[in-house]
Protein backbone atom coordinates (compact mmCIF):
# COMPACT_ATOMS: atom_id res chain seq x y z
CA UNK A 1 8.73 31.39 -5.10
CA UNK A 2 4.96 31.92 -4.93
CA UNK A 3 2.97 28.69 -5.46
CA UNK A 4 1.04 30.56 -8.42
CA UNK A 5 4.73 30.06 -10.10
CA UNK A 6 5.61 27.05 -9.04
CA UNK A 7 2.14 25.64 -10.83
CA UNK A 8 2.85 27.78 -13.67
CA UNK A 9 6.55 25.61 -13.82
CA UNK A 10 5.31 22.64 -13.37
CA UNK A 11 2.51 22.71 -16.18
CA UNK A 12 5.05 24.08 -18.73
CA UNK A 13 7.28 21.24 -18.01
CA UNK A 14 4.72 18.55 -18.62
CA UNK A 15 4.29 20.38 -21.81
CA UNK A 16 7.88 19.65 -22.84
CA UNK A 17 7.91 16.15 -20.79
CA UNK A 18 8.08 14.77 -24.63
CA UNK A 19 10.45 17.39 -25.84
CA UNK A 20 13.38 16.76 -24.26
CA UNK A 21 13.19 20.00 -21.86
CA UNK A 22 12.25 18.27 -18.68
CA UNK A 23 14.40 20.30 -16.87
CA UNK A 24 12.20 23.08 -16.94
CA UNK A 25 10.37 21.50 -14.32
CA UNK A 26 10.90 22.96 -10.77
CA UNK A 27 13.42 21.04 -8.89
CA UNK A 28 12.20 21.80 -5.12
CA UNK A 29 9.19 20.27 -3.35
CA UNK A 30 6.09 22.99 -4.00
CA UNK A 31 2.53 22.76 -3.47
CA UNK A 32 0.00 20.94 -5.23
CA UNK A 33 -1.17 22.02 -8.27
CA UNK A 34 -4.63 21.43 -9.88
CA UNK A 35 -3.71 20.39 -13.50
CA UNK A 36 -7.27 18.82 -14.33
CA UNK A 37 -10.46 19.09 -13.41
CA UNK A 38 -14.61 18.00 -14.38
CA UNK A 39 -17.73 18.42 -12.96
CA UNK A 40 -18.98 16.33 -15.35
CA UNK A 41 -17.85 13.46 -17.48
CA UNK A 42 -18.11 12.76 -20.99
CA UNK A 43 -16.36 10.78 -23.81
CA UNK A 44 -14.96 10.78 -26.86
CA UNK A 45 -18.19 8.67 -28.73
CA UNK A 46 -18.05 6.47 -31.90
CA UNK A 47 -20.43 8.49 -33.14
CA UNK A 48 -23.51 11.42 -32.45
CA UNK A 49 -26.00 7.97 -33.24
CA UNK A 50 -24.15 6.20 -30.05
CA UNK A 51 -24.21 8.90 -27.96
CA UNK A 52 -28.03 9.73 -28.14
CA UNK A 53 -28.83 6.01 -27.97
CA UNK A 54 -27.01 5.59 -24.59
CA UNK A 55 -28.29 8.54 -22.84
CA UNK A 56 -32.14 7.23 -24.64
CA UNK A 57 -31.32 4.38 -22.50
CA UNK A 58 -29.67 5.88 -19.55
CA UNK A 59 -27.15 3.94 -20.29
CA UNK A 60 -25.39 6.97 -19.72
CA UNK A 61 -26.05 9.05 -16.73
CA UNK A 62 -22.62 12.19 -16.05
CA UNK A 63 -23.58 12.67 -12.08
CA UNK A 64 -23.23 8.75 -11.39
CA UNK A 65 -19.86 8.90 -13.07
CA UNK A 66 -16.93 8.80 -10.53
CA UNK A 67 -13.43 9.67 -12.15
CA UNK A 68 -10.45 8.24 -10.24
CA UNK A 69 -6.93 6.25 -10.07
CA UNK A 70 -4.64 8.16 -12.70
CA UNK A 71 -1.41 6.29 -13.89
CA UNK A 72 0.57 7.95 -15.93
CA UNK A 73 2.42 6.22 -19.01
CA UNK A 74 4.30 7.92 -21.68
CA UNK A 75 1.57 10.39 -23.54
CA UNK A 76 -1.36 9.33 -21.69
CA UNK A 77 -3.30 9.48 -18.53
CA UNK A 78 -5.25 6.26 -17.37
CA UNK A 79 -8.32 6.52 -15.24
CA UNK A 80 -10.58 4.48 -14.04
CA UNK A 81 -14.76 4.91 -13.68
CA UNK A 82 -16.19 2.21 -10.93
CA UNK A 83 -19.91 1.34 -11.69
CA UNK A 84 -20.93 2.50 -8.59
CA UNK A 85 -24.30 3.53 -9.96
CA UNK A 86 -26.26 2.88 -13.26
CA UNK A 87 -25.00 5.02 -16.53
CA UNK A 88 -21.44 4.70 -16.49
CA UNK A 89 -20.90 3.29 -20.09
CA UNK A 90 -17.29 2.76 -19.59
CA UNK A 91 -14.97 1.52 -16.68
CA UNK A 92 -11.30 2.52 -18.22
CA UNK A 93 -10.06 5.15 -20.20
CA UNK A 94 -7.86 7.87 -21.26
CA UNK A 95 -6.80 11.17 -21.91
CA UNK A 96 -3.54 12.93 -23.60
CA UNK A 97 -1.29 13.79 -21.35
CA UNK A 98 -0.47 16.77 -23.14
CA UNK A 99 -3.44 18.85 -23.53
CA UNK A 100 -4.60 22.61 -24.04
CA UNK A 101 -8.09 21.53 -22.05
CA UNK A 102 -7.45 21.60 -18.55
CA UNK A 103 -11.36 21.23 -17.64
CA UNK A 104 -13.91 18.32 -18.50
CA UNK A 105 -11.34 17.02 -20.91
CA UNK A 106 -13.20 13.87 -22.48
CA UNK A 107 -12.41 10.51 -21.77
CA UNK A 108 -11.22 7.31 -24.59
CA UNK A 109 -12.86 4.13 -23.32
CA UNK A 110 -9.72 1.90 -23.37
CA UNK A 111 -8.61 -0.48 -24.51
CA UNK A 112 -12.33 -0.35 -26.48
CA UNK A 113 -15.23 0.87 -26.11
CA UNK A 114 -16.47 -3.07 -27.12
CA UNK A 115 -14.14 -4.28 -23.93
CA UNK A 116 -16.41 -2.10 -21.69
CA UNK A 117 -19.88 -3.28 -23.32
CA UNK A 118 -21.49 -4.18 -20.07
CA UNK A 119 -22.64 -7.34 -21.68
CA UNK A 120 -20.54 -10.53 -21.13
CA UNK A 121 -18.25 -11.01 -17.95
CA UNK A 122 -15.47 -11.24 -20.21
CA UNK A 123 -15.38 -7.31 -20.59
CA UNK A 124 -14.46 -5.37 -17.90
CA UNK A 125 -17.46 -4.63 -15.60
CA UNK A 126 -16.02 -2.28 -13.06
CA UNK A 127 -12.55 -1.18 -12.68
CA UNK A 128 -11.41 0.69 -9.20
CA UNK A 129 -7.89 0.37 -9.60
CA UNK A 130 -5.09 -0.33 -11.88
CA UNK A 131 -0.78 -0.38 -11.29
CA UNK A 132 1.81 -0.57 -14.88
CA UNK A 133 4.79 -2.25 -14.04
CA UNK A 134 8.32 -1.27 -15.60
CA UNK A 135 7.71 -3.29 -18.99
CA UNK A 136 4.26 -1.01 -19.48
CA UNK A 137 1.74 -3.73 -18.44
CA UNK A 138 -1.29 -2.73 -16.90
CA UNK A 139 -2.82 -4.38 -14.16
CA UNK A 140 -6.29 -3.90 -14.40
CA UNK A 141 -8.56 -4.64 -11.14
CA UNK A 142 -11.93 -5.34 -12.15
CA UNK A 143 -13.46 -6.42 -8.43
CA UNK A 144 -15.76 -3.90 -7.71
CA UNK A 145 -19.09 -5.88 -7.15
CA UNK A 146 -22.37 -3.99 -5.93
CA UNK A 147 -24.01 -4.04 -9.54
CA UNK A 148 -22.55 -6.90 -11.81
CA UNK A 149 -25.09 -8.86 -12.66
CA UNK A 150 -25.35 -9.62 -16.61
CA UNK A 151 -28.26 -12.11 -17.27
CA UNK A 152 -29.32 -12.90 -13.58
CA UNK A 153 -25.46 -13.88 -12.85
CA UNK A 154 -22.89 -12.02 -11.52
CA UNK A 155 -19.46 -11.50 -12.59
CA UNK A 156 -16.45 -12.95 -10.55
CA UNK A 157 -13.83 -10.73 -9.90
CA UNK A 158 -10.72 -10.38 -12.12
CA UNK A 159 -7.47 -9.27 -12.98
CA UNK A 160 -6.95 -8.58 -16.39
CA UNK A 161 -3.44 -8.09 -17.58
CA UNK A 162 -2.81 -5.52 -20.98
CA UNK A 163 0.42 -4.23 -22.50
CA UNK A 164 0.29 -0.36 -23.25
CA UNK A 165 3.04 -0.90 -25.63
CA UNK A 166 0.56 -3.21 -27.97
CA UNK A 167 -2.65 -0.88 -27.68
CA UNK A 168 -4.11 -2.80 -24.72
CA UNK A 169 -3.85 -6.31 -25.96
CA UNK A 170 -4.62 -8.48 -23.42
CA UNK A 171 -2.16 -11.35 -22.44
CA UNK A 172 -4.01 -12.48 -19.39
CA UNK A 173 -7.06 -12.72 -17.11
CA UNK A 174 -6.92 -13.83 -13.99
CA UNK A 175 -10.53 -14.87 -12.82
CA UNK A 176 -10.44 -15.21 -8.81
CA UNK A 177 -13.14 -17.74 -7.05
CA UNK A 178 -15.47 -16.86 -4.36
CA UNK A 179 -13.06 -18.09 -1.32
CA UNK A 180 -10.63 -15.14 -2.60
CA UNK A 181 -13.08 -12.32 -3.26
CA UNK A 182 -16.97 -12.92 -2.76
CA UNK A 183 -19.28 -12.59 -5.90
CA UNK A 184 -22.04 -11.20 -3.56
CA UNK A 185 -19.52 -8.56 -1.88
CA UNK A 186 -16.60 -8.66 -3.02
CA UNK A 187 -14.71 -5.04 -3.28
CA UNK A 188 -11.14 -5.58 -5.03
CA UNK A 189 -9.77 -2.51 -4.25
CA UNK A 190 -6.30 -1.39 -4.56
CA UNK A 191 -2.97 -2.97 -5.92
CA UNK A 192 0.60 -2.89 -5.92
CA UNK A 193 3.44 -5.25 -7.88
CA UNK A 194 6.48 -7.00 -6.33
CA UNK A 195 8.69 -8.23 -9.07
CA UNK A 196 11.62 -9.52 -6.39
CA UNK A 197 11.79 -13.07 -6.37
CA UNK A 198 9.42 -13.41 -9.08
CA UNK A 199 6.09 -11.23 -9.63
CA UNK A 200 3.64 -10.76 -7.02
CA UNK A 201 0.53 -8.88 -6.71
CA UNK A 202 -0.88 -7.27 -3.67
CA UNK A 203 -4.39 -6.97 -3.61
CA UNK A 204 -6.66 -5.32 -0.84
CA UNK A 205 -10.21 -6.79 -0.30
CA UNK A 206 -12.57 -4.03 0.99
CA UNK A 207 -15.42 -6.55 1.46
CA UNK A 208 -17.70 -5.37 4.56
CA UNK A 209 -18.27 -9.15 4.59
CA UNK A 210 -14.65 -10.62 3.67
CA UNK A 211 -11.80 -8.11 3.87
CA UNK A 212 -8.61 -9.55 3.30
CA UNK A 213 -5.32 -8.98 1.39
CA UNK A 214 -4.72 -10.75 -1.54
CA UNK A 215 -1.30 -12.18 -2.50
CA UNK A 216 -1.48 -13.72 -6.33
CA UNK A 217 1.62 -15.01 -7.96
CA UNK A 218 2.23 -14.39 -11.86
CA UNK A 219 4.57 -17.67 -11.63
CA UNK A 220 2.59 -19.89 -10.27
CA UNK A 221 -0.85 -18.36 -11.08
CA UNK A 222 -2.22 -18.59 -8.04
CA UNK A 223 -3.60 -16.40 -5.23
CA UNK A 224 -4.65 -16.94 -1.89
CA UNK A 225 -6.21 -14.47 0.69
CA UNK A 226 -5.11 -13.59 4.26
CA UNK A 227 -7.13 -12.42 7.29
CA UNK A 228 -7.01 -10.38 10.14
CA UNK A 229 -8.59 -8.54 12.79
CA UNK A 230 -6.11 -5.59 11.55
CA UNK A 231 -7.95 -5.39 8.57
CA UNK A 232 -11.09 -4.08 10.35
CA UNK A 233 -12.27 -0.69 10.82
CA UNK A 234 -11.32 1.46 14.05
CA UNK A 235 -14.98 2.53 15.27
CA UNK A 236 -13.48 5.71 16.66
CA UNK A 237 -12.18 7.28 13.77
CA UNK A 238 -15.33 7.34 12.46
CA UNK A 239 -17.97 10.30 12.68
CA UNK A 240 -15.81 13.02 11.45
CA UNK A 241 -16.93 16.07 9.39
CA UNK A 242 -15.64 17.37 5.94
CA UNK A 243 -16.91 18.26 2.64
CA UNK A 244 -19.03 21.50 4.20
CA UNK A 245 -20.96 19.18 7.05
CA UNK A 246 -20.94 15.98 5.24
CA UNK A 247 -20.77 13.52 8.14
CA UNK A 248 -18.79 10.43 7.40
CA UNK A 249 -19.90 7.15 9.55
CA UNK A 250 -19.47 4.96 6.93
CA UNK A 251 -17.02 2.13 8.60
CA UNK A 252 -14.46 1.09 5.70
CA UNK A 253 -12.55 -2.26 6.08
CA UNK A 254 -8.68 -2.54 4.54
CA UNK A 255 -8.36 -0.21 1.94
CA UNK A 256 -4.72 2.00 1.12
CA UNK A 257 -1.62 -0.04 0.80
CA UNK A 258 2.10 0.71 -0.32
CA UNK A 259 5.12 -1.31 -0.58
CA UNK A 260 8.57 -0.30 0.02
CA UNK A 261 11.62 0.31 -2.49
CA UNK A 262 13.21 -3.45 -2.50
CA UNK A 263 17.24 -3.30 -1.54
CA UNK A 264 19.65 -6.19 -0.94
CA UNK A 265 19.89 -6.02 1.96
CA UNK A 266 16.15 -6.98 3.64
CA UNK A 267 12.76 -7.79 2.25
CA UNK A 268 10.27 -5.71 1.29
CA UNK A 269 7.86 -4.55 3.27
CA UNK A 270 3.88 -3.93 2.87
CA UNK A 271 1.80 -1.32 4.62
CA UNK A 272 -2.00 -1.09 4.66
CA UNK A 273 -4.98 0.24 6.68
CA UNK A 274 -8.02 0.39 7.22
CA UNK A 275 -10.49 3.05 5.63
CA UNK A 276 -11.69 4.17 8.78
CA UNK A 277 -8.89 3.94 11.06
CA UNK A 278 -5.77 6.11 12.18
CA UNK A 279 -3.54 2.51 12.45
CA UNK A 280 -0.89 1.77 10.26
CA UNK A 281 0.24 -1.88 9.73
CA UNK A 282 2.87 -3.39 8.18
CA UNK A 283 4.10 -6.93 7.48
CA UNK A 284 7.10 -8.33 5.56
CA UNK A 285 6.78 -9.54 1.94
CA UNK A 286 8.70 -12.76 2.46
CA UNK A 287 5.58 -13.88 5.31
CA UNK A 288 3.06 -13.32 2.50
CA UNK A 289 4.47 -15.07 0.10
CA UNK A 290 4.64 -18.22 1.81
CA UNK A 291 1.34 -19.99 1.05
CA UNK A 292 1.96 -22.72 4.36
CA UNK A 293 1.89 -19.59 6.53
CA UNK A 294 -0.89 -17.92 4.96
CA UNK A 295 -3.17 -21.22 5.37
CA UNK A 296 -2.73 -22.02 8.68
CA UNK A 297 -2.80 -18.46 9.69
CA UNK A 298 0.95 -18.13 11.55
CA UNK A 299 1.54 -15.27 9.48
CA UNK A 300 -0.67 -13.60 11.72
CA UNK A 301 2.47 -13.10 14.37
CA UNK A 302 4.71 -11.38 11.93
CA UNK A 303 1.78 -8.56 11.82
CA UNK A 304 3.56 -5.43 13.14
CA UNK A 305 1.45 -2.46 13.91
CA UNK A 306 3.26 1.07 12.91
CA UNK A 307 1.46 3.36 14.70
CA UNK A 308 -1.70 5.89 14.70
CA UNK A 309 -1.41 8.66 11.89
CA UNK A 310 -3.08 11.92 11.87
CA UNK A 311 -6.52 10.56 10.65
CA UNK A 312 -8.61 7.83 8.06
CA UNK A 313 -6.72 7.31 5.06
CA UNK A 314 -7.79 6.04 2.00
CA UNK A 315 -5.16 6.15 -1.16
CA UNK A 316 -1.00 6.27 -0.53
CA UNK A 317 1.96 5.26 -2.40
CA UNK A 318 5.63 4.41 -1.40
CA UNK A 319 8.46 6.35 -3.45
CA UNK A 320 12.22 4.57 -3.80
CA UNK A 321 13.21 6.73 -1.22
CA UNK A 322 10.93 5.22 1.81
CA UNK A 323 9.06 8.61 1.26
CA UNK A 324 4.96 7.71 1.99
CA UNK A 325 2.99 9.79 0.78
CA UNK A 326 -0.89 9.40 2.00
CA UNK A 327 -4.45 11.05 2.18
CA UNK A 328 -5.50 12.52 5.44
CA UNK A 329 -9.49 12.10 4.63
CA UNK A 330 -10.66 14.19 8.04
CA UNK A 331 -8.33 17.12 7.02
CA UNK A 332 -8.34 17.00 3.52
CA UNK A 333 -4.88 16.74 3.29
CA UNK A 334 -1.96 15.09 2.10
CA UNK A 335 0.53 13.94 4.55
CA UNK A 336 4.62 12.04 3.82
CA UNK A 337 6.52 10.29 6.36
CA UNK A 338 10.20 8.54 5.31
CA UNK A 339 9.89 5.09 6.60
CA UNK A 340 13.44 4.94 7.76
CA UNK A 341 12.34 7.39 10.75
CA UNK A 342 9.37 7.45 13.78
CA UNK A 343 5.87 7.45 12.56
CA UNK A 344 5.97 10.38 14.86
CA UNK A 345 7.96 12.20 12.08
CA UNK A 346 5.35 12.34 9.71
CA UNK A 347 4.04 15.89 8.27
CA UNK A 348 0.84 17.56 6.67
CA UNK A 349 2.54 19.33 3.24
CA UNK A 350 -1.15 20.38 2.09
CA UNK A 351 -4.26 20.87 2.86
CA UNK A 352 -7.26 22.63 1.13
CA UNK A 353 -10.88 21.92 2.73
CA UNK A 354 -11.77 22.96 -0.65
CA UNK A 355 -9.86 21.41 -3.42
CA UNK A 356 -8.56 18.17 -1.40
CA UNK A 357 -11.88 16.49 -0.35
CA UNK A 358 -11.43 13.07 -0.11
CA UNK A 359 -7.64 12.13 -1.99
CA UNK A 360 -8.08 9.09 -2.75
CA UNK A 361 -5.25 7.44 -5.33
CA UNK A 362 -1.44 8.15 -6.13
CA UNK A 363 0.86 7.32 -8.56
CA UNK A 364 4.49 8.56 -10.09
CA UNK A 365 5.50 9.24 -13.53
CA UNK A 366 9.36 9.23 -14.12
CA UNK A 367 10.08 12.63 -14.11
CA UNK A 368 9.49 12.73 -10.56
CA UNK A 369 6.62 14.00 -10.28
CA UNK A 370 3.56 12.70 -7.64
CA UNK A 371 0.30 12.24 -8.70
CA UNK A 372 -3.30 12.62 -6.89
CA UNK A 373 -7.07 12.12 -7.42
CA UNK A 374 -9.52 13.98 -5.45
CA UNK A 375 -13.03 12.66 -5.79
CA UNK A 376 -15.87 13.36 -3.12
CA UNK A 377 -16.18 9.45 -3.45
CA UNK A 378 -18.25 10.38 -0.08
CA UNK A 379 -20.92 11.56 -1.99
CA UNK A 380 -21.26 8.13 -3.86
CA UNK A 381 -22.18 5.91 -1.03
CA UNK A 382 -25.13 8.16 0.08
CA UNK A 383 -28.14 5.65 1.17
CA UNK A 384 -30.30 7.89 -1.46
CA UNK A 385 -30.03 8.75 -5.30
CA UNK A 386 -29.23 12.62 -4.67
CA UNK A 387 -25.72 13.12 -4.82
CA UNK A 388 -25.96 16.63 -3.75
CA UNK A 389 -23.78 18.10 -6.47
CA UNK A 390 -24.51 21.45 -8.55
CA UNK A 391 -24.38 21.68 -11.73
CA UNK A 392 -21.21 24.06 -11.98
CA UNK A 393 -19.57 22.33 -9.05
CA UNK A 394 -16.07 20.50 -9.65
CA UNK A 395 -16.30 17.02 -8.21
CA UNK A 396 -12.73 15.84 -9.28
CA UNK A 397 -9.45 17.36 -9.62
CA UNK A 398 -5.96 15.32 -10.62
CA UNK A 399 -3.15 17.19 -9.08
CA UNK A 400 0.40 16.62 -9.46
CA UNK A 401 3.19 17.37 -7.13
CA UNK A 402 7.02 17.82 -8.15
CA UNK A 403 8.72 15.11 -5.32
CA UNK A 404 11.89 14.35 -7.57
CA UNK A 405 11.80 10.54 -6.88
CA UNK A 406 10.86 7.18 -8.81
CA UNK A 407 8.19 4.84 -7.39
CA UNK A 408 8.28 1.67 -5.38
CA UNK A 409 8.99 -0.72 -8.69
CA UNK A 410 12.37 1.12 -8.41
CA UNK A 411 15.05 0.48 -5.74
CA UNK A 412 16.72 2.87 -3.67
CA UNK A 413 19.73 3.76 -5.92
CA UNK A 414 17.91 4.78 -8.79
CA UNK A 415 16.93 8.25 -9.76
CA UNK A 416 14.00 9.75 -12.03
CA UNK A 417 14.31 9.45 -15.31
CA UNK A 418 16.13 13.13 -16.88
């Protein structure tokens, strides 16, 4: 079957996801398929008054906007718009799921476009990264802190809890202090939810000053941060080339993590790496959530390194299966290795200098089917304004990918959803 098909399968069964045809979908592992794209991006405005007004007062500027993390959740797709730059009215938002635009689809601030008025810390100020857990409640990580400041202050970092089945309502906010993610560089940037033995988040802390991983627990409401020299970029797998000659230097602390399918039979375990670095680490679940050990830093011993993969990494997710599925930055690929064998096993299944530049974040519906950003997020941390885009040029793609498993959150017996 020609991969031209095999796209052609997959996009028709998305379009009867909500019809009851799922089926339709191809059942065999194919290619990745570009389902959206934008080279610029817009959104679905109050009004034509609002509009002019923001871009009046650059308050909105399209080639500062970066568009990543998709989550998928019954009709919709969630993304997220870090305020990496000036002009990005609003953090999080939306589109349908089920859509005849494929290209520069517009964007629904959500849950409001008053919750991402830039204007009092309560609102959401940046968001890099969300997770929904089974019961459809959004984990919203609002810890990206280069350009916070509202009134001379600047926002502490947050987690900000919302159920999808109540319109975004929130029904917490979790405000973390300066010993868990620094005001003044602070970079809260990727998350994933343990609900064995109670519910845990994981939380990775890109600081360049303070990298760390995060453990916060929902019953206790309390977090506390861990450290370690694993958590630090590998110098040499810097200096690579992609992106046409872009030369990447840039030296990226603890950044991509995933967590395994939880059994009976062991405890979970956590993997993470650096941005720039080929190591894999990996530590067990029960170790960080034990508050004694994280304090007086004997959870350091139960650090277990995996092993080098193919290059830098910076988004991956774990299916129920033990499948991994992570970016290869260097080769602008996407590689998957099954936990239960030798790193050595793992594989490249695609990889397009031109469409898979930079993949950045995952996530799983429950029809099986594996989801990825790319995002020349490169281009972004450029020590000038010129981001070096055209104006015709596609600077990020969603693709999807049919894998035929469930995510993480699920355990090892349990199958997509038909």
């Amino acid at each position: 079957m020609s991969s031209l098909l095999q796209c052609l399968k997959l996009v028709v069964g998305l379009l009867l996801q909500f019809g009851g045809h799922h089926d339709s979908c191809v059942a065999e592992e194919a290619a990745f398929c570009t389902i959206w794209s934008w080279n610029y991006v817009n959104y679905t405005w109050p009004s034509d008054i609002d509009y002019h007004s923001t871009v009046r007062g650059n308050r909105y500027l399209p080639q500062n906007i970066l568009l990543g993390g998709p989550r998928v959740y019954q009709d919709k797709v969630y993304v997220t718009m870090p305020k990496y730059r000036i002009g990005v009215p609003a953090s999080l938002g939306f589109f349908p799921l089920v859509s005849l635009e494929k290209t520069n689809i517009l964007i629904t601030p959500f849950p409001s476009w008053e919750m991402n008025h830039q204007g009092e810390c309560r609102n959401l100020q940046s968001v890099i990264a969300t997770e929904i857990d089974r019961q459809g409640i959004m984990w919203v990580l609002d810890g990206h802190r280069s350009s916070n400041y509202i009134n001379g202050i600047r926002c502490p970092a947050k987690m900000v809890l919302m159920d999808l089945n109540r319109r975004g309502a929130v029904i917490q906010v979790v405000t973390f202090p300066n010993e868990i993610s620094l005001k003044d560089g602070g970079f809260l940037n990727d998350l994933v939810i343990d609900e064995t033995d109670g519910t845990y988040v994981y939380i990775t802390d890109n600081s360049a000053i303070d990298p760390g991983l995060v453990v916060y627990s929902y019953n206790q409401n309390r977090a506390w941060k861990l450290r370690d020299g694993s958590m630090f970029p590998q110098v040499s797998a810097s200096g690579y080339v992609i992106d046409n000659g872009f030369r990447i230097d840039y030296l990226g602390t603890i950044d991509g993590l995933a967590l395994s399918p939880f059994t009976d039979i062991a405890p979970r375990l956590l993997f993470y790496t650096p941005l720039t670095s080929n190591q894999l680490f990996c530590v067990t679940t029960d170790i960080l959530k034990d508050q004694q050990l994280a304090s007086n830093q004997t959870w350091r011993r139960y650090v277990k390194f995996v092993g080098e993969k193919q290059g830098s990494t910076d988004g991956m997710v774990m299916d129920n299966k033990g499948n991994l599925y992570y970016g290869l930055i260097p080769q602008s690929a996407v590689a998957k290795w099954n936990i239960f064998e030798p790193l050595k096993t793992a594989e490249i299944i695609h990889r397009n200098p031109k469409t898979m530049v930079w993949p950045d974040s995952f996530s799983m519906d429950l029809q099986g089917n594996l989801f990825l950003v790319t995002d020349h997020a490169h281009r972004f941390f450029v020590n000038n304004n010129t981001l070096l885009f055209t104006p015709d040029e596609i600077k990020f793609r969603i693709h999807v990918i049919h894998v035929g498993t469930r995510s993480y959150m699920y355990s090892f017996s349990e199958n997509f959803q038909k």
